[in-house]
N, C-alpha and C. Protein backbone atom coordinates (compact mmCIF):
# COMPACT_ATOMS: atom_id res chain seq x y z
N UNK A 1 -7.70 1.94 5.07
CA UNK A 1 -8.24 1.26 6.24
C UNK A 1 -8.25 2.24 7.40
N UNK A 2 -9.59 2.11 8.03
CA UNK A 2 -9.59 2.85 9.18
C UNK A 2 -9.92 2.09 10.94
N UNK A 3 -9.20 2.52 11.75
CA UNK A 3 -9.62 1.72 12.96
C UNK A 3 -10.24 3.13 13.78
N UNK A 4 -11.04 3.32 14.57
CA UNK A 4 -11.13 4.29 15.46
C UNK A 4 -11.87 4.07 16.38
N UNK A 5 -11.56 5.29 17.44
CA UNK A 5 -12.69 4.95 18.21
C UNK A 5 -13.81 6.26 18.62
N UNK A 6 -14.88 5.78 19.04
CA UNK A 6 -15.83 6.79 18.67
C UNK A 6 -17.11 7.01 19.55
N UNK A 7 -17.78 8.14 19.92
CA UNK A 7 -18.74 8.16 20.78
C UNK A 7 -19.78 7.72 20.31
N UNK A 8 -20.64 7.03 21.59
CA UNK A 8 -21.71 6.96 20.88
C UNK A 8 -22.75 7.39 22.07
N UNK A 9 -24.05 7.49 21.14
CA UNK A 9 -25.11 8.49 22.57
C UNK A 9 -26.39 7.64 22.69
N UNK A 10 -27.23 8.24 23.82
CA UNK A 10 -28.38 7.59 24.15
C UNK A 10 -29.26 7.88 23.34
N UNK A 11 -30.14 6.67 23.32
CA UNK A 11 -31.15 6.69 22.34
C UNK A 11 -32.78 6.54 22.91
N UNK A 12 -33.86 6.94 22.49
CA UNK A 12 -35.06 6.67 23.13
C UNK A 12 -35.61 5.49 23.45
N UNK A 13 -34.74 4.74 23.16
CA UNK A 13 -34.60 2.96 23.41
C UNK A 13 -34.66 2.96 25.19
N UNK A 14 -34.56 3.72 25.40
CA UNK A 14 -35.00 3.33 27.25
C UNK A 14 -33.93 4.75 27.93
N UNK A 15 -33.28 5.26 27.57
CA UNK A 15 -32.27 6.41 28.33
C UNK A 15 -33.10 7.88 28.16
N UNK A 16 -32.34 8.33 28.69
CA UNK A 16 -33.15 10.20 28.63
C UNK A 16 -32.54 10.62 27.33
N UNK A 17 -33.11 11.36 26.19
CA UNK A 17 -32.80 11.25 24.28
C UNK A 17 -31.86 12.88 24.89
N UNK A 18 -32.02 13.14 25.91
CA UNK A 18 -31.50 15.02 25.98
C UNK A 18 -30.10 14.59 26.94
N UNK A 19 -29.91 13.21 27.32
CA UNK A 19 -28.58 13.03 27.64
C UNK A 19 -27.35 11.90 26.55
N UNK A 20 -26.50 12.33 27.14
CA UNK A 20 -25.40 11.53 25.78
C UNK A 20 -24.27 10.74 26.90
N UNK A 21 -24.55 9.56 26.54
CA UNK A 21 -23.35 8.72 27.22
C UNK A 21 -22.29 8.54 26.43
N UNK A 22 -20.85 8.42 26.63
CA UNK A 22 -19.91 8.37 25.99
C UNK A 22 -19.28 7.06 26.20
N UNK A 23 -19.10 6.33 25.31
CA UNK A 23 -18.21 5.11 25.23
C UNK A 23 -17.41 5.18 24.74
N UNK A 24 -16.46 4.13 24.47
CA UNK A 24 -15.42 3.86 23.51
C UNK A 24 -15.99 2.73 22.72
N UNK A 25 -15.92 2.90 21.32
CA UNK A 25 -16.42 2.12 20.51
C UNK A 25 -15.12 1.91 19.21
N UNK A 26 -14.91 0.70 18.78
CA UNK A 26 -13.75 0.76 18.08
C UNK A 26 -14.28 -0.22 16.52
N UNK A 27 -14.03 0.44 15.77
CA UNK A 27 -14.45 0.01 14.65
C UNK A 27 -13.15 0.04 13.22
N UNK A 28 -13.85 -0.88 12.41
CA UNK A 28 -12.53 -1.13 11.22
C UNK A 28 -13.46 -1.22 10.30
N UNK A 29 -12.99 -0.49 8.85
CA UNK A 29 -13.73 -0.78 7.92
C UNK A 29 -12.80 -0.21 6.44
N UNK A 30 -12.57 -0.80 5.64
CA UNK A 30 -12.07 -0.72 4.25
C UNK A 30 -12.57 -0.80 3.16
N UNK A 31 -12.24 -0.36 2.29
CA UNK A 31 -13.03 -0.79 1.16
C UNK A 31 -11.02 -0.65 -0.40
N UNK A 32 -11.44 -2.28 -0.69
CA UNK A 32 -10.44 -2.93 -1.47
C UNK A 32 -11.08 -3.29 -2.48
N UNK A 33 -10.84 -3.21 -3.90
CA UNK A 33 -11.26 -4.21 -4.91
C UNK A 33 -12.57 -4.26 -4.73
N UNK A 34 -13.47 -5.22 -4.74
CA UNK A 34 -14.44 -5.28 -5.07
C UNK A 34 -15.83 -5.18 -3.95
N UNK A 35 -15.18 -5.16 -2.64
CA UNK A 35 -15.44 -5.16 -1.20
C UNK A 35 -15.47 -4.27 -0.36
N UNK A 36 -16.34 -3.58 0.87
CA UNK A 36 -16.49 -2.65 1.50
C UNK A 36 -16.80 -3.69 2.68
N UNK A 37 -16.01 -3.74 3.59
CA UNK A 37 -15.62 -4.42 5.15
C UNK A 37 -15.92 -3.49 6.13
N UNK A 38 -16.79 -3.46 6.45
CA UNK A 38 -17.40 -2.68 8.18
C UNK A 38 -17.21 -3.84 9.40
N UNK A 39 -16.28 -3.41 10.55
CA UNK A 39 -16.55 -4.31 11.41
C UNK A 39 -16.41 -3.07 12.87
N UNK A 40 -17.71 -3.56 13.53
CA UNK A 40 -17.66 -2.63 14.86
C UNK A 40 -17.91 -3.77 15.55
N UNK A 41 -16.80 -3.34 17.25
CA UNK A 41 -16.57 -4.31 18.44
C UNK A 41 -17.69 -3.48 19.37
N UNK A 42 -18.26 -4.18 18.90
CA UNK A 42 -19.61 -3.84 20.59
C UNK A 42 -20.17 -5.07 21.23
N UNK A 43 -20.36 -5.52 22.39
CA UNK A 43 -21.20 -5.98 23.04
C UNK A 43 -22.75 -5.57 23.31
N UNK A 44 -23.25 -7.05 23.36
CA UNK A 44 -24.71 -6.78 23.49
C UNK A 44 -25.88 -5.94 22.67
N UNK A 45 -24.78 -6.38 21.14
CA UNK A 45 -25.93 -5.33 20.10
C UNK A 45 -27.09 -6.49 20.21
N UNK A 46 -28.04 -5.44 19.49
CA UNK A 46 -29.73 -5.71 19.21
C UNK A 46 -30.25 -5.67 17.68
N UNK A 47 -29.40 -6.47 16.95
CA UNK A 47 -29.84 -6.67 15.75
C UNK A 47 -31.23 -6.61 15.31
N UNK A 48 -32.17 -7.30 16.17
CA UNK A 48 -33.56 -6.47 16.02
C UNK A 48 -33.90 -5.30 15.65
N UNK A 49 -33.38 -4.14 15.91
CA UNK A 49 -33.60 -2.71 15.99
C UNK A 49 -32.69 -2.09 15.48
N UNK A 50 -31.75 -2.29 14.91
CA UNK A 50 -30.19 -1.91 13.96
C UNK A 50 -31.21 -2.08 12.52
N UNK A 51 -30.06 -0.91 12.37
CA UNK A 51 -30.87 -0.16 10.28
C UNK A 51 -29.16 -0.17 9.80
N UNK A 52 -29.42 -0.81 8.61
CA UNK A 52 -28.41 -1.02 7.87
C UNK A 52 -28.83 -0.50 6.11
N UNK A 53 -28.66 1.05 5.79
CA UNK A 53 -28.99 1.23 4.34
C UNK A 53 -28.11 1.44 3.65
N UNK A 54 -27.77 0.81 2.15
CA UNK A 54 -26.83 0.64 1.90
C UNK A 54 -27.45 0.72 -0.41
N UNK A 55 -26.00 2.17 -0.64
CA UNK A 55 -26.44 2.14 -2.48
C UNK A 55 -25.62 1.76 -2.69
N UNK A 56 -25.37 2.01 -3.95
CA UNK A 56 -23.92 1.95 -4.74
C UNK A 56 -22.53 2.76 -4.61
N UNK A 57 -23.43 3.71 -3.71
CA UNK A 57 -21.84 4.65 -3.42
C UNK A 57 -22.23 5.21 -1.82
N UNK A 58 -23.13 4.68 -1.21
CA UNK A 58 -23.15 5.04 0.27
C UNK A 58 -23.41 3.87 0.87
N UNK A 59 -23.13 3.71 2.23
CA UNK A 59 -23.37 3.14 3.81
C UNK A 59 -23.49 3.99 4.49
N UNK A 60 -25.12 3.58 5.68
CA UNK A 60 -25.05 3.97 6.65
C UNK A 60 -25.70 2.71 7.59
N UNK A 61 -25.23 2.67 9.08
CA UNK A 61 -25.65 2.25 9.77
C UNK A 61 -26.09 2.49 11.21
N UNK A 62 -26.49 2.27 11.31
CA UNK A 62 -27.06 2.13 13.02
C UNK A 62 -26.78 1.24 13.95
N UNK A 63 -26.36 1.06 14.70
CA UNK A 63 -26.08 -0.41 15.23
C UNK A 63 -26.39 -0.34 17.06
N UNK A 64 -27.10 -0.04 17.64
CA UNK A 64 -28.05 -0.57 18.87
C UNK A 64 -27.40 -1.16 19.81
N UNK A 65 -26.82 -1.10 21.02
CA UNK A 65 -25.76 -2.03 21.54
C UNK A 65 -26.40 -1.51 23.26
N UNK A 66 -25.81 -2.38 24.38
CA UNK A 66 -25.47 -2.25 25.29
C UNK A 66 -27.61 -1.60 25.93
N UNK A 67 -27.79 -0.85 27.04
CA UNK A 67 -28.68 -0.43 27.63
C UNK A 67 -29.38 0.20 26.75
N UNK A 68 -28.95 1.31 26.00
CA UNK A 68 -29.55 2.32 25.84
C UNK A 68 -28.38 2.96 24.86
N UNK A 69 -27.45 2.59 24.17
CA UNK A 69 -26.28 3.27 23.09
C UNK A 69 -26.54 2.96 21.56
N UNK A 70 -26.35 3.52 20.93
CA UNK A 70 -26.83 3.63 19.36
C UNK A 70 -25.01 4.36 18.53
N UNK A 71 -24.37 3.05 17.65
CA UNK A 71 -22.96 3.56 17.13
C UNK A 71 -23.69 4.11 15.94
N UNK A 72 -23.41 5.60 15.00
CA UNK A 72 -23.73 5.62 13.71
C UNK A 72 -22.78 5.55 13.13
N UNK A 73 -22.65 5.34 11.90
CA UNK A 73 -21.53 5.04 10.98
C UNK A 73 -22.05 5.82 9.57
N UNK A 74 -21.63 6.73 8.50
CA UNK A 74 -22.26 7.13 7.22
C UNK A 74 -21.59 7.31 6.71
N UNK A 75 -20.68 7.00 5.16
CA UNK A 75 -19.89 7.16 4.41
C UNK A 75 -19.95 7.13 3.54
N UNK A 76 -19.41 7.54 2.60
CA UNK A 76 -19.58 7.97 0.86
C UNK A 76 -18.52 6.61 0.24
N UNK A 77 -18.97 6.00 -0.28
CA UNK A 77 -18.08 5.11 -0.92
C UNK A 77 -16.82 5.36 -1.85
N UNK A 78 -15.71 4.88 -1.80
CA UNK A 78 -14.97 5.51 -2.90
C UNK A 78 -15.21 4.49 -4.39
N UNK A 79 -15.66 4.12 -4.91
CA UNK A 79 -16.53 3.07 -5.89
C UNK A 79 -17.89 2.78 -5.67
N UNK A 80 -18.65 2.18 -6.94
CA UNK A 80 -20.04 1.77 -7.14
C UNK A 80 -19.79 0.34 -6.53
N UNK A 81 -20.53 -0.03 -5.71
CA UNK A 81 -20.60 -1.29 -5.46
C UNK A 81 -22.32 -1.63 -5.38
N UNK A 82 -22.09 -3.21 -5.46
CA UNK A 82 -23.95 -3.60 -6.04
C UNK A 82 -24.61 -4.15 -4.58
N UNK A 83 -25.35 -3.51 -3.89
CA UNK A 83 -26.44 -3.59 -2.90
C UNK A 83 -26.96 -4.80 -2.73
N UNK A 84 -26.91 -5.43 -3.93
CA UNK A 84 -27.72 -6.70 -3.79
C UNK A 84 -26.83 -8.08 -3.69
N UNK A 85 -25.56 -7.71 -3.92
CA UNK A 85 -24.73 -8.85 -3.36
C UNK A 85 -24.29 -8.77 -1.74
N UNK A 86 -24.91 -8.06 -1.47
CA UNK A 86 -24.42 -7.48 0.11
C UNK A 86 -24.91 -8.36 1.56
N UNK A 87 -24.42 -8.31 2.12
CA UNK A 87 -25.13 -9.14 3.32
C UNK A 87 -24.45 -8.39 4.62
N UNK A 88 -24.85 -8.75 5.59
CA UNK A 88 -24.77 -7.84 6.92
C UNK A 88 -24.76 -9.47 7.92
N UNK A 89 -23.84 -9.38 8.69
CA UNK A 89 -24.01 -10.83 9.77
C UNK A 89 -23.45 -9.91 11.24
N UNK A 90 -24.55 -10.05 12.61
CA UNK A 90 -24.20 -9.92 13.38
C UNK A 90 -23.98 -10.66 14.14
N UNK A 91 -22.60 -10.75 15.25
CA UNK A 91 -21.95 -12.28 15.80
C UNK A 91 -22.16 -11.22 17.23
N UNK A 92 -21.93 -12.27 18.20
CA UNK A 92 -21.94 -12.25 19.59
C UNK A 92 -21.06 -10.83 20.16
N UNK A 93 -20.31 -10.72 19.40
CA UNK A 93 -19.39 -9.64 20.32
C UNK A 93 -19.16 -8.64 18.81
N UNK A 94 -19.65 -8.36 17.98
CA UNK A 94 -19.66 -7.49 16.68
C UNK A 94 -19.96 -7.59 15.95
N UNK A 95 -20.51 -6.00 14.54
CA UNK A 95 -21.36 -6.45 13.30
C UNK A 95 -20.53 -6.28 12.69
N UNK A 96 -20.48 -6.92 11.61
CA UNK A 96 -19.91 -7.15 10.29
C UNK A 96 -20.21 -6.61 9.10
N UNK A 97 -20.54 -6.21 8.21
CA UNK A 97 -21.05 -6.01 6.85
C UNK A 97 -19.94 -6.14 5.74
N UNK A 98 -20.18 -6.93 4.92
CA UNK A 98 -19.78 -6.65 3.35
C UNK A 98 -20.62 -6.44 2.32
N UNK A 99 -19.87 -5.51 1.45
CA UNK A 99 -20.60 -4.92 0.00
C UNK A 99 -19.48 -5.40 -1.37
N UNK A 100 -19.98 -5.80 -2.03
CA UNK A 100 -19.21 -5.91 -3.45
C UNK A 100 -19.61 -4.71 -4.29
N UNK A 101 -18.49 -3.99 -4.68
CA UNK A 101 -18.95 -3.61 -6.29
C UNK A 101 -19.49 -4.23 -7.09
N UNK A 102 -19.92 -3.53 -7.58
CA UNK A 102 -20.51 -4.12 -9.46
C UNK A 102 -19.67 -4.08 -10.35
């Protein structure tokens, strides 16, 4: 299990792409048994415009938040898990994702 926290930068979503704003962004994500748990605390994401790609042995995401901030996230899975049992739910104050193995 990991908690951290992490920069994130401006995006051509409305900010200057040659400047980088720094936040604090705090995120948790595990992967147990049959499950891969992503959860990032941001306000005011834009699920509209958030990319979530996801195989059997990678995640990556994008996740769109606040004015003009973009969190990335990309990791190598430690297990095959199946893509198609997967679902992604974004709530008011953070995104979520789970993945099952196969």
């Amino acid at each position: 299990r990991q908690s951290t926290e992490a920069v994130v930068s401006t995006q051509s979503t409305g900010g200057d792409p040659n400047v980088q704003k720094v936040a604090e962004c705090r995120y948790d994500w595990h992967q147990t048994g049959d499950t891969v748990n992503f959860t990032a605390y941001l306000k005011n994401v834009k699920p509209e415009i958030c990319t979530v790609n996801c195989n059997p042995v990678k995640l990556q995401l994008e996740i769109y938040f606040g004015e003009d901030q973009v969190f990335s996230f990309n990791k190598i899975l430690c297990g095959i898990i199946d893509p198609e049992k997967s679902k992604v739910i974004f709530a008011k104050t953070k995104s979520r994702g789970f993945d099952e193995k196969s």
